[in-house]
C-alpha atoms as a PDB file:
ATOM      1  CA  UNK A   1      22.583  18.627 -11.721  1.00  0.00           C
ATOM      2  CA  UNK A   2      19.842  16.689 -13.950  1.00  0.00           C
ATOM      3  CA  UNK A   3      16.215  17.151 -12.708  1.00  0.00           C
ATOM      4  CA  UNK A   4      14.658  14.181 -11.437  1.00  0.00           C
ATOM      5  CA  UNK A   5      11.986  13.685 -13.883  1.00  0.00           C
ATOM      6  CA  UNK A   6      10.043  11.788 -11.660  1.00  0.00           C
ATOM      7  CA  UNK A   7       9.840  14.541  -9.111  1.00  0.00           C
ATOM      8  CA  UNK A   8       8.961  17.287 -11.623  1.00  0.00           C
ATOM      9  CA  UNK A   9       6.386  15.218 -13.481  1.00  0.00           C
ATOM     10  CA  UNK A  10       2.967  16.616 -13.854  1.00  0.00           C
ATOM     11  CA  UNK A  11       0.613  15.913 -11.088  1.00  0.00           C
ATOM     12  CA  UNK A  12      -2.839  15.786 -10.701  1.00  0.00           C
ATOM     13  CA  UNK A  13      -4.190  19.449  -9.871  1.00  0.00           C
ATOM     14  CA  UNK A  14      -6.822  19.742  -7.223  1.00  0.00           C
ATOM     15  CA  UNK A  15      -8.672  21.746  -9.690  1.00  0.00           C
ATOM     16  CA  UNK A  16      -8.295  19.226 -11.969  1.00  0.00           C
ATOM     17  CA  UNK A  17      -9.547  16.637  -9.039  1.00  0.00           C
ATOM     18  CA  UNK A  18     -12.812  19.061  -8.492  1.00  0.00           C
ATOM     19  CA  UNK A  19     -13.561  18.901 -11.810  1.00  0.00           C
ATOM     20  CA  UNK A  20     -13.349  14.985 -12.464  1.00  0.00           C
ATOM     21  CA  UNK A  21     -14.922  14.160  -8.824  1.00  0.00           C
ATOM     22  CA  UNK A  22     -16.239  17.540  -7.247  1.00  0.00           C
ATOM     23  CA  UNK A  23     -19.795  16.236  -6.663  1.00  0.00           C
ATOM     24  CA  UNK A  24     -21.109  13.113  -5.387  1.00  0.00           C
ATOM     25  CA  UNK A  25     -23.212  12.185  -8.211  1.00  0.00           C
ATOM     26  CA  UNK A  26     -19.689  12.525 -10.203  1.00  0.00           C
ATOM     27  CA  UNK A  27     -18.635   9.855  -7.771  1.00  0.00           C
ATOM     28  CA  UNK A  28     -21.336   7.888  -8.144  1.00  0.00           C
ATOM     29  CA  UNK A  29     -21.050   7.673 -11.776  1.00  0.00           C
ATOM     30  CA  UNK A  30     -17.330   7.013 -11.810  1.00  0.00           C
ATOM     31  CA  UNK A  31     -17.473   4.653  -8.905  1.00  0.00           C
ATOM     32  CA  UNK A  32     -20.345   2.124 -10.964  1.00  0.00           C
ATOM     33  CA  UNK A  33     -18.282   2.272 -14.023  1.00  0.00           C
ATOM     34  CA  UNK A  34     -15.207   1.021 -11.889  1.00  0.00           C
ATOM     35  CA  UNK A  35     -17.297  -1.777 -10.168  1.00  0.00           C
ATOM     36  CA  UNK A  36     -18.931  -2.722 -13.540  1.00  0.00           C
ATOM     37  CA  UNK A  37     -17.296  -2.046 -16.419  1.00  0.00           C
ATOM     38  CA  UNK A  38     -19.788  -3.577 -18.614  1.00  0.00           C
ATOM     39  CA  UNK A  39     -22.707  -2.781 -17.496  1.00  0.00           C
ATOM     40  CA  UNK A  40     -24.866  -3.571 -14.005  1.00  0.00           C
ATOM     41  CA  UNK A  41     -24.452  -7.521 -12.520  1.00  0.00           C
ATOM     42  CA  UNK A  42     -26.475  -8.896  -9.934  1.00  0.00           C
ATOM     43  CA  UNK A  43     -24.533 -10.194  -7.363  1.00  0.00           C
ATOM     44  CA  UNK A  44     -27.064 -12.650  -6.576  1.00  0.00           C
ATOM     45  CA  UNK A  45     -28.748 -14.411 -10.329  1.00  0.00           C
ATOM     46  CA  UNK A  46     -25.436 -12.206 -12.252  1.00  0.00           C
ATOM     47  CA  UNK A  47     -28.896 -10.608 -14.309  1.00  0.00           C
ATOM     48  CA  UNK A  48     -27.988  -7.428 -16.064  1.00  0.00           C
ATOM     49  CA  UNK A  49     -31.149  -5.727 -16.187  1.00  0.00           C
ATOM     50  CA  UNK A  50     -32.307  -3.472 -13.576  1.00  0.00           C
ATOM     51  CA  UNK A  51     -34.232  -0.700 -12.120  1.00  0.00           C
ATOM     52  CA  UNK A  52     -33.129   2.287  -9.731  1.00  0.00           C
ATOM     53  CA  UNK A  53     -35.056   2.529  -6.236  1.00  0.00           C
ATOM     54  CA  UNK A  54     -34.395   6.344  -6.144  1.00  0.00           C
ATOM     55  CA  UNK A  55     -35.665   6.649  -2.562  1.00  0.00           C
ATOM     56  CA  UNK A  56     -32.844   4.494  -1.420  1.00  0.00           C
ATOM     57  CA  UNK A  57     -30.234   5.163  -4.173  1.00  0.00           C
ATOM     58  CA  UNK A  58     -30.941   0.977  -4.729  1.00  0.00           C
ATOM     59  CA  UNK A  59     -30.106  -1.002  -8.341  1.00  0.00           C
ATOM     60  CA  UNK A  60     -32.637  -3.746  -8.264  1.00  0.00           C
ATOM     61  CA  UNK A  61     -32.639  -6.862 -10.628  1.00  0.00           C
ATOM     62  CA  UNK A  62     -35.402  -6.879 -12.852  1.00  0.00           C
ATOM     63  CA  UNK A  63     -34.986 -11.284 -13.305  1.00  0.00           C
ATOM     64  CA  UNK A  64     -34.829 -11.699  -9.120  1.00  0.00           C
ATOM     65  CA  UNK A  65     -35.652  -8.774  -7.776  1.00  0.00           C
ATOM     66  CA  UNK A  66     -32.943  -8.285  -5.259  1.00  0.00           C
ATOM     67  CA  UNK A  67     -31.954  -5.160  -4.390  1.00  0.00           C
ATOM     68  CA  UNK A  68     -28.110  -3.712  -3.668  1.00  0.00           C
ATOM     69  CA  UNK A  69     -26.432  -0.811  -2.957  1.00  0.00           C
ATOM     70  CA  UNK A  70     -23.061   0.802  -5.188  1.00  0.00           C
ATOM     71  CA  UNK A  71     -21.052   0.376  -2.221  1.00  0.00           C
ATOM     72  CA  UNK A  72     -22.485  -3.628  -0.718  1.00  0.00           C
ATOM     73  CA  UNK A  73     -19.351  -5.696  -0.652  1.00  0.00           C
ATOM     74  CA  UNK A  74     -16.661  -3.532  -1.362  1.00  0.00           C
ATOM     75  CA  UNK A  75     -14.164  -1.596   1.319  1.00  0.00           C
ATOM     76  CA  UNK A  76     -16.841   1.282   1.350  1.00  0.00           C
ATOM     77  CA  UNK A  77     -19.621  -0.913   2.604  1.00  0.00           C
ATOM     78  CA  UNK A  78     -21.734   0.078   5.366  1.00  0.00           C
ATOM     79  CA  UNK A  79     -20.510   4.160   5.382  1.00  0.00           C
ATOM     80  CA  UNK A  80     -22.355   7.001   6.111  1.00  0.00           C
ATOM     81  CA  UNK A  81     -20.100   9.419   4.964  1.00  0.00           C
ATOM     82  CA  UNK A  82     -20.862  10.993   1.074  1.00  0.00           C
ATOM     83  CA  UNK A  83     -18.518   9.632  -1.429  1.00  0.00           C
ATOM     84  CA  UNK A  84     -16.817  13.109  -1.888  1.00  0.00           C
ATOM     85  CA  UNK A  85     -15.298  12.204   1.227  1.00  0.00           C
ATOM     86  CA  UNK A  86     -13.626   9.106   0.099  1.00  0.00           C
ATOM     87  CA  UNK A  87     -12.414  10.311  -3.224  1.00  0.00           C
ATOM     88  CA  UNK A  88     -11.052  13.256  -1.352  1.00  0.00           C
ATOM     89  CA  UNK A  89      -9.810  11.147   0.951  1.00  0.00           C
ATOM     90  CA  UNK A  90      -8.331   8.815  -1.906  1.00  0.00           C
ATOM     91  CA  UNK A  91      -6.396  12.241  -3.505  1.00  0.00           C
ATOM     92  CA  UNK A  92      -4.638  12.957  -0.295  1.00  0.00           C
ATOM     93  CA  UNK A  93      -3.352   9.710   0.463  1.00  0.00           C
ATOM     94  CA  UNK A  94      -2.157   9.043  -3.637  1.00  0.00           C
ATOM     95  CA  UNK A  95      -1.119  12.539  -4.476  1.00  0.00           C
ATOM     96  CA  UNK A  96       0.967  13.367  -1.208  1.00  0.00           C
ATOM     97  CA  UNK A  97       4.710  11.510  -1.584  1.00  0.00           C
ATOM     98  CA  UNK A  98       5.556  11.746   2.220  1.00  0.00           C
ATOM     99  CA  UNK A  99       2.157  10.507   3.217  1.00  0.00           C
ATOM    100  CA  UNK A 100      -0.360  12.021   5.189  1.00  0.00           C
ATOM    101  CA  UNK A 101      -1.179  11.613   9.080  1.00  0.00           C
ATOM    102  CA  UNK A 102      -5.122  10.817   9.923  1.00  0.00           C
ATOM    103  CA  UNK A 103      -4.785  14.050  12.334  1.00  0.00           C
ATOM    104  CA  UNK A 104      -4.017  15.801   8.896  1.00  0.00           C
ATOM    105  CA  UNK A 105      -5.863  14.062   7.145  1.00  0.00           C
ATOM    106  CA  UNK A 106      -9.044  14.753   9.134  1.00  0.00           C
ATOM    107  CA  UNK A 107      -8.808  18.420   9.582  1.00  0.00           C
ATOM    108  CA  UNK A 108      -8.676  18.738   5.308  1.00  0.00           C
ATOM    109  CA  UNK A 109     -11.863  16.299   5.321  1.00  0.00           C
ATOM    110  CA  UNK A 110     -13.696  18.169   7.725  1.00  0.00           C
ATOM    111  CA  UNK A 111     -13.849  14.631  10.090  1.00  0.00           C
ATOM    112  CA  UNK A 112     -12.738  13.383  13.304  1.00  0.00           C
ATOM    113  CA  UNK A 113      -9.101  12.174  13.677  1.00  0.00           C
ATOM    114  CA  UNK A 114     -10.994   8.789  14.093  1.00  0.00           C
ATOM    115  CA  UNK A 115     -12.942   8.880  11.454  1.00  0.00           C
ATOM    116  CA  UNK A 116     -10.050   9.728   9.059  1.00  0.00           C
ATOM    117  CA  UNK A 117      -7.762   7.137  10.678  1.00  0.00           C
ATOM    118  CA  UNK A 118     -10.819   4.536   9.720  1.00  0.00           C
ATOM    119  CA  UNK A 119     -10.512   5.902   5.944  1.00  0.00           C
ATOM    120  CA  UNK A 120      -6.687   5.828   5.643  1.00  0.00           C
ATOM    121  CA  UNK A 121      -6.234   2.181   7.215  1.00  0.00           C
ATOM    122  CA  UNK A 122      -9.288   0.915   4.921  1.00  0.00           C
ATOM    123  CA  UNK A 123      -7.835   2.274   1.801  1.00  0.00           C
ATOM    124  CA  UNK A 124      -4.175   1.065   3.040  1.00  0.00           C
ATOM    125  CA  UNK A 125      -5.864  -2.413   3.742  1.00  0.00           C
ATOM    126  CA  UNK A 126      -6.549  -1.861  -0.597  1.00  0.00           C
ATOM    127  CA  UNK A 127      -3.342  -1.100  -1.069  1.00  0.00           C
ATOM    128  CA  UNK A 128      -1.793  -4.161   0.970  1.00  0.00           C
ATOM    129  CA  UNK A 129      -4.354  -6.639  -0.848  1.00  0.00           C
ATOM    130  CA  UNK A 130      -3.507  -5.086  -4.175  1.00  0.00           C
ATOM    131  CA  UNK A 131       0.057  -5.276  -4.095  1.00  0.00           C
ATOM    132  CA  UNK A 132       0.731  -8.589  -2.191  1.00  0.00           C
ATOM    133  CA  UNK A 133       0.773 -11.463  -4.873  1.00  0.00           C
ATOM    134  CA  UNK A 134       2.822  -8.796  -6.578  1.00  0.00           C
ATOM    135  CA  UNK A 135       6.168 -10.717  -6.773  1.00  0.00           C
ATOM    136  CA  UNK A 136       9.548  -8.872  -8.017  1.00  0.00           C
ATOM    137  CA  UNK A 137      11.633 -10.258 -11.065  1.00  0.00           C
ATOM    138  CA  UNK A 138      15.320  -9.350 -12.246  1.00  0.00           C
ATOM    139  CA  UNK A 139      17.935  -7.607 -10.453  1.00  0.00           C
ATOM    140  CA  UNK A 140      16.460  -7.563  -7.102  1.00  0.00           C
ATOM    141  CA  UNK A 141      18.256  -5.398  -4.108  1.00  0.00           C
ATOM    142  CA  UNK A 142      16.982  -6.580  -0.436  1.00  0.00           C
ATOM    143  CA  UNK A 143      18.298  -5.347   2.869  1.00  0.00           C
ATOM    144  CA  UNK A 144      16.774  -5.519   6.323  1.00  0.00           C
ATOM    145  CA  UNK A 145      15.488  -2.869   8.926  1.00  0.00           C
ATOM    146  CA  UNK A 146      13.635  -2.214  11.857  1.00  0.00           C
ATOM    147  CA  UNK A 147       9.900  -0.129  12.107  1.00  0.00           C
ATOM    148  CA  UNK A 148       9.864   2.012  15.626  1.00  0.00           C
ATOM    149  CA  UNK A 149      12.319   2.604  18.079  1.00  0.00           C
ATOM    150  CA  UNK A 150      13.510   1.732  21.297  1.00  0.00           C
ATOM    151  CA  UNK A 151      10.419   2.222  24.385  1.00  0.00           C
ATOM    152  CA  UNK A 152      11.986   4.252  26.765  1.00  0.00           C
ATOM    153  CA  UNK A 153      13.851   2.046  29.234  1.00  0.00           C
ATOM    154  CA  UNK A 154      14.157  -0.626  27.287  1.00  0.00           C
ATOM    155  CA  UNK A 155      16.547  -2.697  25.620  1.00  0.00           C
ATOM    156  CA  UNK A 156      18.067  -1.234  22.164  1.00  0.00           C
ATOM    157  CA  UNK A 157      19.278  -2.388  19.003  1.00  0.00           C
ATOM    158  CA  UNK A 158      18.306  -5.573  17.394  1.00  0.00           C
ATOM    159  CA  UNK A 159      15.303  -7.696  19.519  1.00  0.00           C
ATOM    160  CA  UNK A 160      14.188  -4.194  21.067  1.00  0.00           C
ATOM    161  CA  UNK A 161      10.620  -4.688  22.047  1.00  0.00           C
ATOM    162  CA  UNK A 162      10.042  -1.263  20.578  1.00  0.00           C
ATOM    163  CA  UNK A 163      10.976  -2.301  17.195  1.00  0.00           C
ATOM    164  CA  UNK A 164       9.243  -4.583  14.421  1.00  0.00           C
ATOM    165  CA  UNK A 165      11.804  -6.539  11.863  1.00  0.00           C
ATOM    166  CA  UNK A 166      11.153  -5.623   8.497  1.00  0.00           C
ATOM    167  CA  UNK A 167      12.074  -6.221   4.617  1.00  0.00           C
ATOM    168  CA  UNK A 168      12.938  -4.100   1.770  1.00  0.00           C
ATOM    169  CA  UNK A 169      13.303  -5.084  -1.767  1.00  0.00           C
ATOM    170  CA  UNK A 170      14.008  -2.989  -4.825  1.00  0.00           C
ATOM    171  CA  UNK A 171      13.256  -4.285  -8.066  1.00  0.00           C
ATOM    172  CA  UNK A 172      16.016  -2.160 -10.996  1.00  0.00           C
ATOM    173  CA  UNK A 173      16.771  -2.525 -14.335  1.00  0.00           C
ATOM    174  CA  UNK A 174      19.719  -3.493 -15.617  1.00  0.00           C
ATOM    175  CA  UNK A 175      21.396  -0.098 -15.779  1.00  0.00           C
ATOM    176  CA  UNK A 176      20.461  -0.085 -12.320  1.00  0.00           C
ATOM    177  CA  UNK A 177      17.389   2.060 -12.447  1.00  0.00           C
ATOM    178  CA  UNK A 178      14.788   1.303  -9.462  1.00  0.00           C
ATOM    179  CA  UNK A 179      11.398  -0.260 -10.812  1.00  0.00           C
ATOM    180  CA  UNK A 180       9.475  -1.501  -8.216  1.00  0.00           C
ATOM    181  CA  UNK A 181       9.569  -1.823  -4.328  1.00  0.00           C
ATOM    182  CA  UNK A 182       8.513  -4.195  -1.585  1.00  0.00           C
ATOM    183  CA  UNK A 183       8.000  -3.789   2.374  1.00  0.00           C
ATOM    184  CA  UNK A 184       7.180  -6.509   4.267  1.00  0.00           C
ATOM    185  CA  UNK A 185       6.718  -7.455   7.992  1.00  0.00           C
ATOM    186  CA  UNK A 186       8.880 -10.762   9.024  1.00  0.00           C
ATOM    187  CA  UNK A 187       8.570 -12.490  12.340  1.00  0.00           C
ATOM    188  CA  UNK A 188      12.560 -11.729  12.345  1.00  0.00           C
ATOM    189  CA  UNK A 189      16.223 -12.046  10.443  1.00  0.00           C
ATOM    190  CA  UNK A 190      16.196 -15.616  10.430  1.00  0.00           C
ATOM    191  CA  UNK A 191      16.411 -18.363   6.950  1.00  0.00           C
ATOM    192  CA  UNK A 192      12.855 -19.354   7.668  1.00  0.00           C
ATOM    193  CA  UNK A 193      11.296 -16.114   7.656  1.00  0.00           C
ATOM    194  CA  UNK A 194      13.646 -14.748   4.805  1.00  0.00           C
ATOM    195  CA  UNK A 195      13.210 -18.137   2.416  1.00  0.00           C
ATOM    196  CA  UNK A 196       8.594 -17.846   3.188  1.00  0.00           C
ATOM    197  CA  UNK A 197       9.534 -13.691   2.187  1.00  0.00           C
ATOM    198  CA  UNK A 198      11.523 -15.057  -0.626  1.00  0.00           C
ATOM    199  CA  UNK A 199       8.836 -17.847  -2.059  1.00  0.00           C
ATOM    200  CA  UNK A 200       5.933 -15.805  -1.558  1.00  0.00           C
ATOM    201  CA  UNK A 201       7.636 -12.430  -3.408  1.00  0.00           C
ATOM    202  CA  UNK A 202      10.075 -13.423  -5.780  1.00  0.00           C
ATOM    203  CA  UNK A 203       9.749 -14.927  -9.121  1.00  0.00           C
ATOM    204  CA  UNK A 204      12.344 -18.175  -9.466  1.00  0.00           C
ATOM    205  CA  UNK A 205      14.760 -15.169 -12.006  1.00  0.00           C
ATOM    206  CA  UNK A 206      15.104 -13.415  -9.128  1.00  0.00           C
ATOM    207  CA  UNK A 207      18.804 -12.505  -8.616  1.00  0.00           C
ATOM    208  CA  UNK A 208      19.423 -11.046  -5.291  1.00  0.00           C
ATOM    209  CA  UNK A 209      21.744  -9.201  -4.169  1.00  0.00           C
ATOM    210  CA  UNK A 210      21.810  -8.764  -0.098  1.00  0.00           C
ATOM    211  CA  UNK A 211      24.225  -7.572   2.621  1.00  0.00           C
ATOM    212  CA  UNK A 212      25.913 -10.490   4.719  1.00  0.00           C
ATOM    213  CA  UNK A 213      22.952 -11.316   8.072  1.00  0.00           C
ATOM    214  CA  UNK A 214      22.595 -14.986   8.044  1.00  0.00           C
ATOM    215  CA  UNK A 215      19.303 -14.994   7.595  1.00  0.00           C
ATOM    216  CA  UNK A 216      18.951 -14.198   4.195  1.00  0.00           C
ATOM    217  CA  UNK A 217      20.986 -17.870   3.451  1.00  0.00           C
ATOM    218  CA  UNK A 218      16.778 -18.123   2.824  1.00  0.00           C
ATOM    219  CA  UNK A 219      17.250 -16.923  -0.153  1.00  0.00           C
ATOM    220  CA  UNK A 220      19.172 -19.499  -1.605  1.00  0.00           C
ATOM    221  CA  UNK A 221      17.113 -22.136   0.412  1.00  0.00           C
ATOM    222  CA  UNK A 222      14.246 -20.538  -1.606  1.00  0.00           C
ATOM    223  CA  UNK A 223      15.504 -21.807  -4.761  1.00  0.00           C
ATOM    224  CA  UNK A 224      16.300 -17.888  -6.192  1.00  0.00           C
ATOM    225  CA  UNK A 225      19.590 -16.606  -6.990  1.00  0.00           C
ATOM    226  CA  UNK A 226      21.511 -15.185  -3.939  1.00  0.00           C
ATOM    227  CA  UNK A 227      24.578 -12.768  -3.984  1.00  0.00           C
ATOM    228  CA  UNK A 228      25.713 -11.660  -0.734  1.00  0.00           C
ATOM    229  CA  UNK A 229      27.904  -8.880   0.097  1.00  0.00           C
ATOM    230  CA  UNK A 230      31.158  -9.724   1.621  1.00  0.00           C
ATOM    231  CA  UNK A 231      31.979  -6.333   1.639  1.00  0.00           C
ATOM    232  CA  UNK A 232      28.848  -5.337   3.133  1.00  0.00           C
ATOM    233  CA  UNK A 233      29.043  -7.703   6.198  1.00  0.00           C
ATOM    234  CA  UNK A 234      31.514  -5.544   7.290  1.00  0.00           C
ATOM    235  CA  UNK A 235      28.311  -2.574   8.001  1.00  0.00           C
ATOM    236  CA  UNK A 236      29.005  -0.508   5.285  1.00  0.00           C
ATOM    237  CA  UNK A 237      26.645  -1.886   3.146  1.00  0.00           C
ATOM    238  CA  UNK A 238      24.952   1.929   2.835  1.00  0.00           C
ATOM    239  CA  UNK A 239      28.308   3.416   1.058  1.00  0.00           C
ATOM    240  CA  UNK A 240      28.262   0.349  -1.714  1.00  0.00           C
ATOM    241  CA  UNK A 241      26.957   0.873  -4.920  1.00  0.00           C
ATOM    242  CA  UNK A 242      24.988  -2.279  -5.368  1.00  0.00           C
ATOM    243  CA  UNK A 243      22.525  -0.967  -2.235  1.00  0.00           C
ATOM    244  CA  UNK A 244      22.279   2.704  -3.378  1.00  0.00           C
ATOM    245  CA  UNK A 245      18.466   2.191  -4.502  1.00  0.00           C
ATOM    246  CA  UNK A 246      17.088   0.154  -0.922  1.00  0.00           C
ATOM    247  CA  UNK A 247      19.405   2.658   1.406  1.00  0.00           C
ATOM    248  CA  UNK A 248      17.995   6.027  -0.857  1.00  0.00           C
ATOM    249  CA  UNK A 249      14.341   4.312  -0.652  1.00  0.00           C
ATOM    250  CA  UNK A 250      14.401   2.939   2.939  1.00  0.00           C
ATOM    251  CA  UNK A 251      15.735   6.341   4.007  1.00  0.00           C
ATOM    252  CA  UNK A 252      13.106   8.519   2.052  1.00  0.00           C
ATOM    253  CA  UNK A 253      10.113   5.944   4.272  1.00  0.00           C
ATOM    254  CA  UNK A 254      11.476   6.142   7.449  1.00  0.00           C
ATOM    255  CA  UNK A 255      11.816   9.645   6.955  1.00  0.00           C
ATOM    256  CA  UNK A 256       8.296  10.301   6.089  1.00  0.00           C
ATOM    257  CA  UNK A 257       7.347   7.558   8.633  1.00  0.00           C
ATOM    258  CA  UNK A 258       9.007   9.430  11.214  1.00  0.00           C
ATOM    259  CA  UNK A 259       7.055  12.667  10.142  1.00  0.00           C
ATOM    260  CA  UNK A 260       3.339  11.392   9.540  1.00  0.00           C
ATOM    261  CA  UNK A 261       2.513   7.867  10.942  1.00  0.00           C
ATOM    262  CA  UNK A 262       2.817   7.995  14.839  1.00  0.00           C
ATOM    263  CA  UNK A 263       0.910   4.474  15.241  1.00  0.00           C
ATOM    264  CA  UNK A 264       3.434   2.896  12.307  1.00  0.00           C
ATOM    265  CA  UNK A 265       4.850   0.039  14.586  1.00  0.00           C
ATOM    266  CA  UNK A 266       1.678  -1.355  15.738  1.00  0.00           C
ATOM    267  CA  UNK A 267      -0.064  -1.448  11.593  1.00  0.00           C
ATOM    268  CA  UNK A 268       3.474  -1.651  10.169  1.00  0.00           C
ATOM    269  CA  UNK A 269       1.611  -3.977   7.362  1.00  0.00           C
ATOM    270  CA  UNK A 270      -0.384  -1.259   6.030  1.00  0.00           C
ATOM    271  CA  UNK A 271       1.633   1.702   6.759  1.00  0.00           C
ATOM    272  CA  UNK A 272       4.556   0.015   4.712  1.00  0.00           C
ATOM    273  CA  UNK A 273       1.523  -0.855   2.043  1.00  0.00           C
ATOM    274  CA  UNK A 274       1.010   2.403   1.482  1.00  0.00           C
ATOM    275  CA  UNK A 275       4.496   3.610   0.717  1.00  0.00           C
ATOM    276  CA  UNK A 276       4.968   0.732  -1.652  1.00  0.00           C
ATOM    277  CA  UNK A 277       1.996   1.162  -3.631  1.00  0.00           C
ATOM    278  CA  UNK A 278       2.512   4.917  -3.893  1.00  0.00           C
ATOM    279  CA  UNK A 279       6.052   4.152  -5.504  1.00  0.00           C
ATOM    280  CA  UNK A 280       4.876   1.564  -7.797  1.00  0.00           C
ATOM    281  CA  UNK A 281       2.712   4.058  -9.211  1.00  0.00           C
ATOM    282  CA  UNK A 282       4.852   7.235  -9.532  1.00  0.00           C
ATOM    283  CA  UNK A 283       4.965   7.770 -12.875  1.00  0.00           C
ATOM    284  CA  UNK A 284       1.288   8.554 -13.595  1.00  0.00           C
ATOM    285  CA  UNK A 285      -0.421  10.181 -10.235  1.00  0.00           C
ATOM    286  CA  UNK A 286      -3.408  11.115 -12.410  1.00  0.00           C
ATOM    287  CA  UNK A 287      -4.361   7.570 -12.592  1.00  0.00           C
ATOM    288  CA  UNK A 288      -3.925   6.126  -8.622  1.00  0.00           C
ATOM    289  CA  UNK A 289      -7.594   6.841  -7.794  1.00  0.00           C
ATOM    290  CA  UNK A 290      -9.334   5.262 -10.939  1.00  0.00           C
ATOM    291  CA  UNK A 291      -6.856   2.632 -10.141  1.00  0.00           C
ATOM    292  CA  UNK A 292      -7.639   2.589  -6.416  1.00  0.00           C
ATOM    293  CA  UNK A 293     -11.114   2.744  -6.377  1.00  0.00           C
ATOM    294  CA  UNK A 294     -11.345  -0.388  -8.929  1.00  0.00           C
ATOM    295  CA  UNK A 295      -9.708  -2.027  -6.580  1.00  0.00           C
ATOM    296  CA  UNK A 296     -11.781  -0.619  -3.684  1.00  0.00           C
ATOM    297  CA  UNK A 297     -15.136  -2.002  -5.150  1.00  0.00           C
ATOM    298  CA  UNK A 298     -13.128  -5.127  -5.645  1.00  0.00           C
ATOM    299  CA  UNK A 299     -11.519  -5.285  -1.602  1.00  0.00           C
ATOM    300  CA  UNK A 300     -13.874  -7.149   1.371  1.00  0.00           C
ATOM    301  CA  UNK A 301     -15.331  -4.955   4.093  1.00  0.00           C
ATOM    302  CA  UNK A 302     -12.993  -4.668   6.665  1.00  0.00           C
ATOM    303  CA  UNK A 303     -14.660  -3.724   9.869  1.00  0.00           C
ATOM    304  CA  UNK A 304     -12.894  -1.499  12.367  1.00  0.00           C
ATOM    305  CA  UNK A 305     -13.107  -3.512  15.070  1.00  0.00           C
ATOM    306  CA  UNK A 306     -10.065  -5.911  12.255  1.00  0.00           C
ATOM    307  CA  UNK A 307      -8.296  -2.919  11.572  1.00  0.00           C
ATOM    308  CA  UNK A 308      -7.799  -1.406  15.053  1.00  0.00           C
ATOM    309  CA  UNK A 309      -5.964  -5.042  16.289  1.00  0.00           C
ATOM    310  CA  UNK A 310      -2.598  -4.708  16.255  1.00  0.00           C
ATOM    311  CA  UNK A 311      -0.816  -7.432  14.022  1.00  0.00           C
ATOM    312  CA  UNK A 312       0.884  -9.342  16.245  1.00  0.00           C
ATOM    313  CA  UNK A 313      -2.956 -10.028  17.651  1.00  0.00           C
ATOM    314  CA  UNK A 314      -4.511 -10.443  14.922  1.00  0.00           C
END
């Protein structure tokens, strides 16, 4: 049997990661030239000369003398944890395939389960932001599933109170190779969810190709190309060939989801976010924290008292 190449591709060492980010003024450094590539800019007169207030680790502008921190404005703002911290906390979540629970993720940082769950939902809010106007192209296979399981008691199957209607969607190549992926939260199976789902992250190629629920008739009504299953109304749409990419995918999440992300139902956004960035990436792990922590200095503060809502009270 042929090695997945993928799979066996060279990662990125944690000697290798001590190295490149073992000390915080390594982060420092690499973390300004991500936020400014050229040089310093003021956020407030855009002036690029400045002066360091060492005291307070401060760049002030020399033209209007106002005075900002590395981490103002981006996802990091307002920490009091070192840097070290966040890169480290930036390899696990990148470098691990399956994921990695806060609980886990805590007890490698040397943190409180809190405090790591804080760090993993801000960097998955990075992921989510990154990703989202993101919008698949080509050959395009989509299939629907549910996030969480019945409550005990309750009603199961589909409308289960226990259970959160997603969205997969696996971009391949012609020769039917995946590409890219996308997870997304819908209000539920119906044309007007699926045809939003469709408008918002599918380019007008897009040729679809989707098992027989009514709903995704939104496709169409979305002005992209829609081929529905016959064949696959029938439920077997996991043993046909033209799904072999979203049922191998979808299976590979909800295993790992299953194993690592207790609280995945109530922050399905960003727990989904996190798989589907992770995939995207695949093929060059050495490069997901550069990449993430551009984006990072790039991302809002997001305080906890946003992230700990759950979405459907947000």
């Amino acid at each position: 049997m042929a090695r997945n190449m993928v799979q066996f591709q060279k990662g990125f060492s944690e000697p290798e990661f001590e190295r490149l980010y073992g000390s915080e003024e390594a982060c420092r450094a690499a973390l300004f030239k991500w936020r400014w590539p050229n040089g310093f800019v003021c956020p407030g007169c855009g002036g690029t000369e400045y002066c360091i207030v060492k005291q307070r680790g401060l760049y002030q502008c020399n033209a209007c003398r106002r005075q900002t921190s590395l981490i103002a404005g981006t996802i990091f703002a307002a920490t009091k944890l070192p840097l070290t911290i966040w890169f480290r906390a930036m390899y696990h979540v990148t470098q691990t395939k399956q994921g990695i629970s806060s609980l886990e993720l805590g007890r490698r940082l040397g943190v409180t389960q809190t405090t790591a769950w804080k760090i993993k939902h801000k960097l998955a809010q990075v992921m989510m932001e990154r990703d989202d106007e993101k919008q698949l192209d080509g050959r395009v296979e989509m299939d629907d599933f549910y996030l969480g399981g019945e409550r005990s008691g309750g009603k199961r199957g589909r409308g289960s109170p226990g259970k959160k209607p997603c969205v997969i969607g696996v971009e391949t190549t012609d020769d039917g190779k995946p590409v890219r992926i996308k997870l997304k939260r819908v209000t539920g199976f119906t044309k007007a969810a699926i045809k939003a789902l469709a408008e918002r992250h599918l380019t007008t190629g897009a040729r679809v190709v989707s098992d027989g629920l009514n709903g995704f008739r939104g496709i169409a009504d979305a002005g992209r190309n829609h081929e529905p299953s016959i064949a696959a109304q029938l439920g077997h749409s996991e043993k046909l060939p033209q799904f072999k990419w979203a049922n191998t995918v979808l299976a590979n999440i909800k295993n790992a989801i299953i194993g690592t992300c207790r609280g995945a139902r109530k922050h399905a956004a960003r727990t989904l976010a996190e798989f589907e960035y992770r995939f995207n990436r695949r093929y060059d792990l050495t490069a997901m924290i550069p990449r993430l922590a551009y984006v990072a200095t790039r991302t809002p503060p997001m305080p906890y008292r946003l992230l700990k809502l759950a979405e459907d009270d947000a």
